[in-house]
Protein backbone atom coordinates (compact mmCIF):
# COMPACT_ATOMS: atom_id res chain seq x y z
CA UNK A 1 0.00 0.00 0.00
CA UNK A 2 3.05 2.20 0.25
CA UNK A 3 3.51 2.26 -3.50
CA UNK A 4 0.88 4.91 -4.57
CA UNK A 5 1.73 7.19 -1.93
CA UNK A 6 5.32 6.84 -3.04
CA UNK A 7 4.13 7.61 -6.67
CA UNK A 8 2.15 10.45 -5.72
CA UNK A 9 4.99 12.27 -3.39
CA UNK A 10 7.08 11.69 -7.05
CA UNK A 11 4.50 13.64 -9.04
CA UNK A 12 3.97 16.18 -6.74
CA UNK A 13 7.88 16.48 -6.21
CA UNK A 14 8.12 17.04 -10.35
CA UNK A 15 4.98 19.40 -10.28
CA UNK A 16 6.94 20.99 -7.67
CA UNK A 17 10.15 21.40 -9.20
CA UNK A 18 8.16 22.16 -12.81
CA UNK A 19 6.52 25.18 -10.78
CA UNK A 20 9.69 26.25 -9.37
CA UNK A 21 11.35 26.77 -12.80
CA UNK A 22 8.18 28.63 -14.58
CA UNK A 23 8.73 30.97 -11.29
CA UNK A 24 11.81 31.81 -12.67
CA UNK A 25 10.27 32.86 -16.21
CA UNK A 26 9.22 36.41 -16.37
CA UNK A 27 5.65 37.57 -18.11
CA UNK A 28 6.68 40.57 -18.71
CA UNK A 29 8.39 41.93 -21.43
CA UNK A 30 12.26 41.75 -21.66
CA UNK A 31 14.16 45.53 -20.91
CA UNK A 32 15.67 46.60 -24.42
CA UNK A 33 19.30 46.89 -23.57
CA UNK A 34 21.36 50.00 -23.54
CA UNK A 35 23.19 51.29 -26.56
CA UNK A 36 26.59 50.57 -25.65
CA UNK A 37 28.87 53.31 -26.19
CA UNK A 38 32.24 52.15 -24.59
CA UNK A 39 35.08 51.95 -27.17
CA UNK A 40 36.08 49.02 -28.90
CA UNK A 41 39.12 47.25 -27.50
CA UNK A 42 41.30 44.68 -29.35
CA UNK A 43 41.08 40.65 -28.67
CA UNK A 44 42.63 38.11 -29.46
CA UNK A 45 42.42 37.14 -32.96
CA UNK A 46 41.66 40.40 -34.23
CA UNK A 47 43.68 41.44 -37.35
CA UNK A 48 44.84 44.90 -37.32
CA UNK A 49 46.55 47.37 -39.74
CA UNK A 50 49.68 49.22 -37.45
CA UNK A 51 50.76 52.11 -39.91
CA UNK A 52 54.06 54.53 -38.99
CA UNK A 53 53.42 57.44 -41.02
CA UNK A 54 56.36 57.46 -44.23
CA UNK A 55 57.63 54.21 -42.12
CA UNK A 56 56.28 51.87 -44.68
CA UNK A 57 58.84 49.06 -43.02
CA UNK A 58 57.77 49.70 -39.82
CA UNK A 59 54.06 49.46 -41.29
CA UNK A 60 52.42 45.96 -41.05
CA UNK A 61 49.52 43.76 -40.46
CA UNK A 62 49.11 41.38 -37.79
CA UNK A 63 46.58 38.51 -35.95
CA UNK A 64 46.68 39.26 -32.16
CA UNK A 65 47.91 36.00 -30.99
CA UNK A 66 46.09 33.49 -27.85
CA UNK A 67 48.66 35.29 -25.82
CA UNK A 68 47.53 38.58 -26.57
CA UNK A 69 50.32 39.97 -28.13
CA UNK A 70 51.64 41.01 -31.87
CA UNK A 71 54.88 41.66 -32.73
CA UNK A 72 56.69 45.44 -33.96
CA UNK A 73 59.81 45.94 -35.77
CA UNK A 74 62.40 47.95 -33.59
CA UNK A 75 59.89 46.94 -30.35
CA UNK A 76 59.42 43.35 -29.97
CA UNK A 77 56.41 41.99 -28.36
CA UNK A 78 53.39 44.36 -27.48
CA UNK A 79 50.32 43.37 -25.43
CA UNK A 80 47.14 44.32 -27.77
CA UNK A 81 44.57 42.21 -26.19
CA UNK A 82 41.86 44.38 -23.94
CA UNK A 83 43.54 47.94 -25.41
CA UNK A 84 41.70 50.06 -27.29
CA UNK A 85 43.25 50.83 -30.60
CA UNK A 86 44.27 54.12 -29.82
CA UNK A 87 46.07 53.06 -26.95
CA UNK A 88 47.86 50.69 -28.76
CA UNK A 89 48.98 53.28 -31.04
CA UNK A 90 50.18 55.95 -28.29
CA UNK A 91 52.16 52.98 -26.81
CA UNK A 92 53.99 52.21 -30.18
CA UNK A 93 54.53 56.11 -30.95
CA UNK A 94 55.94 56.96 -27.91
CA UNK A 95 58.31 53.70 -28.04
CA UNK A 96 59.67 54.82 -31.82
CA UNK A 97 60.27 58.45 -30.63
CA UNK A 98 63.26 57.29 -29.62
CA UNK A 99 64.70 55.99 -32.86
CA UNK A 100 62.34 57.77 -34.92
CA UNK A 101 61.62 61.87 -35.15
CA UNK A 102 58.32 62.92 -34.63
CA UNK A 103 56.49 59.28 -35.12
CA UNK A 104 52.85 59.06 -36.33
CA UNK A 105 50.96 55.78 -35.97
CA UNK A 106 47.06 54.30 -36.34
CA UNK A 107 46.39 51.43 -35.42
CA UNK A 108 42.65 50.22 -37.29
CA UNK A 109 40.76 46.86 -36.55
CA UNK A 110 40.57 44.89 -39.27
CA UNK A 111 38.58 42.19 -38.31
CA UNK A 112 36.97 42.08 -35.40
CA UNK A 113 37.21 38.47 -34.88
CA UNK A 114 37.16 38.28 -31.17
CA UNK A 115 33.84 39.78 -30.88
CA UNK A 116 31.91 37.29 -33.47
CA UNK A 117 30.33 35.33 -30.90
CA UNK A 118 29.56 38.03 -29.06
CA UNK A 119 27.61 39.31 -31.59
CA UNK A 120 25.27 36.42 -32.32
CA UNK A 121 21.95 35.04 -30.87
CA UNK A 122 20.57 31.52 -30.46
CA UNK A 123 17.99 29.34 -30.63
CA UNK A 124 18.09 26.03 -28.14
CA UNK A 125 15.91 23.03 -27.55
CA UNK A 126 12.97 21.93 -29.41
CA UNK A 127 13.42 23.91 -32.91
CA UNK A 128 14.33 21.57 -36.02
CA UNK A 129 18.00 22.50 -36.19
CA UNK A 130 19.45 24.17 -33.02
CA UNK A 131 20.67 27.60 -34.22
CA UNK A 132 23.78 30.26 -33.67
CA UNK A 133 23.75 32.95 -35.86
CA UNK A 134 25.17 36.87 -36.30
CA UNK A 135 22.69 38.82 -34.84
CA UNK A 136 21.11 41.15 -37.30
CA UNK A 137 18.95 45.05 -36.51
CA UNK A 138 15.37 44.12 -36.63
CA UNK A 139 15.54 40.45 -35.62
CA UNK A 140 13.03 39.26 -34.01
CA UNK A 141 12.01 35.79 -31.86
CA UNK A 142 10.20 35.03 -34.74
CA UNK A 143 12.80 35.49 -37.17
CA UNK A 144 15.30 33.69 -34.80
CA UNK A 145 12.85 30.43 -34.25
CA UNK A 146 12.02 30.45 -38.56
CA UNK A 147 16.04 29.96 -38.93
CA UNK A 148 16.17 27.14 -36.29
CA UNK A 149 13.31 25.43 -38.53
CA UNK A 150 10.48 26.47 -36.27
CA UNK A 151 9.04 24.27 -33.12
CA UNK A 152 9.41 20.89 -33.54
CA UNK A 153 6.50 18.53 -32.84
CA UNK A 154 8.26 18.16 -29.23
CA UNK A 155 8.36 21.23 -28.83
CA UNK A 156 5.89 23.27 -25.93
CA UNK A 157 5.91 26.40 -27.67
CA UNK A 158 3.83 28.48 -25.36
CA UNK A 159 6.53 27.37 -22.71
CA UNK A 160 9.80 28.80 -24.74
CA UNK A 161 11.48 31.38 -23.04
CA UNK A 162 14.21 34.22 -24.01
CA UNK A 163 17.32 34.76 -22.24
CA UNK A 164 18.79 37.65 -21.85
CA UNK A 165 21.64 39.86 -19.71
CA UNK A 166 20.62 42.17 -17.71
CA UNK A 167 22.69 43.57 -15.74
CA UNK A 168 25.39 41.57 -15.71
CA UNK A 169 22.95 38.57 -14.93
CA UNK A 170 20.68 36.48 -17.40
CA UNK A 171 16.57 36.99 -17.08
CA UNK A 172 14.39 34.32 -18.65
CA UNK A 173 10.95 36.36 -20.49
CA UNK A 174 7.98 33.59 -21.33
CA UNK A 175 7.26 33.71 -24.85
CA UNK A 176 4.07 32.27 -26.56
CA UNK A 177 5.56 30.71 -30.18
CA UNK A 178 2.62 28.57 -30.83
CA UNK A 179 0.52 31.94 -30.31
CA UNK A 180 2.96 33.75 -32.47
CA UNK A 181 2.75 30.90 -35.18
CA UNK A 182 -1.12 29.52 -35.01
CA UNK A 183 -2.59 32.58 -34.04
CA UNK A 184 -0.65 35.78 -35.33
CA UNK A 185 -0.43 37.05 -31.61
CA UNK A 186 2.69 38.98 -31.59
CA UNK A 187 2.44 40.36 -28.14
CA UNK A 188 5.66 38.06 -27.31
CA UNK A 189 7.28 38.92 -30.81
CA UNK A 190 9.82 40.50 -29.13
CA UNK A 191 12.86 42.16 -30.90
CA UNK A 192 16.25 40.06 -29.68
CA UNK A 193 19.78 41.24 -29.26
CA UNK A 194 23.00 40.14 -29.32
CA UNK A 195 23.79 37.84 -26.98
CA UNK A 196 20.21 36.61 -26.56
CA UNK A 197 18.88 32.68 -26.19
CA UNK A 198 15.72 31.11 -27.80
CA UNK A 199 14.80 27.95 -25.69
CA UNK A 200 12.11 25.92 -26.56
CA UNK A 201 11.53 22.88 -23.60
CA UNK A 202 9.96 19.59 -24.38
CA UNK A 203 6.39 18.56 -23.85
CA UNK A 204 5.47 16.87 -20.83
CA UNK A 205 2.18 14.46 -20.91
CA UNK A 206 1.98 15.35 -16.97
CA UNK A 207 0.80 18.92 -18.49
CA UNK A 208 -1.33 17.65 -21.22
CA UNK A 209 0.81 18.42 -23.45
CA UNK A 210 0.42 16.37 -26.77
């Protein structure tokens, strides 16, 4: 006789911990993040143009390398990783003032490698191919989920959620796909950012989910 009681303290320890988890999901809608303004700074992998004004052998291109540094003529190794470019630059000008009269040097960004994945958004979970992709002005959950290959049939789509940092800490928003897709409700359409997750979660027959 202890067996159904045992089964029903399991079902009400999943409901509990199912409960627990939607209490974590947010219905209201996610904060639009802040335009950030701070300056770029250089990472690793990054290729970047260093250019010594009529020192065209001083002049080259480089990769920043894992350990954060490139390499200068006359200077050895220079730490590039976390500087912005213009610091870079002041660092190398003041170095060549020595050997050189009245240096002038840029330092551009070539290709902003290090900040790729930054830049992206994903989708996770039940979709029909699991998605990471440059983020792009104007995206939208909608957009996101259609590149992913929608919901899959496993999918709960009025249980998906969007993550997203705020603050220095990720929120989860609820969002309604299955509204958004059967119904044309885009009240959950929301716009995503870089750096923002699409998670669909499976269906569970304890919810009636089919």
């Amino acid at each position: 006789m202890k067996f159904p009681l045992i089964i029903a303290l399991f079902i009400l320890a999943i409901l509990s911990g199912c409960a627990s988890q939607q209490g974590s999901v947010q219905s209201s809608a996610p904060p639009i993040p802040q335009d950030s303004s701070t300056p770029y700074r250089i990472g690793v992998g990054d290729s970047i143009s260093i250019n010594v004004w009529r020192n065209p052998e001083l002049s080259q291109t480089s990769v920043v390398r894992p350990d954060g540094y490139v390499s200068m003529p006359l200077m050895g190794d220079l730490k590039a990783d976390g500087r912005r470019p213009e610091e870079l630059a002041m660092e190398i000008n003041n170095s060549l003032s020595s050997v050189i009269r009245n240096p002038e040097v840029t330092v551009l960004v070539n290709n902003p490698t290090s900040q790729e994945y930054m830049n992206r958004v994903r989708a996770t979970g039940q979709v029909g191919n699991p998605t990471s992709i440059p983020h792009r002005p104007g995206m939208t959950v909608m957009d996101l989920v259609l590149q992913s290959g929608g919901v899959s049939e496993f999918g709960a789509g009025n249980r998906a959620s969007l993550q997203r940092i705020v603050n220095g800490e990720p929120q989860w928003y609820a969002i309604k796909l299955e509204d958004i897709f059967s119904k044309g409700d885009m009240s959950t359409n929301y716009l995503v950012f870089p750096g923002d997750v699409v998670n669909v979660p499976k269906k569970r027959l304890i919810r009636g989910e089919f």
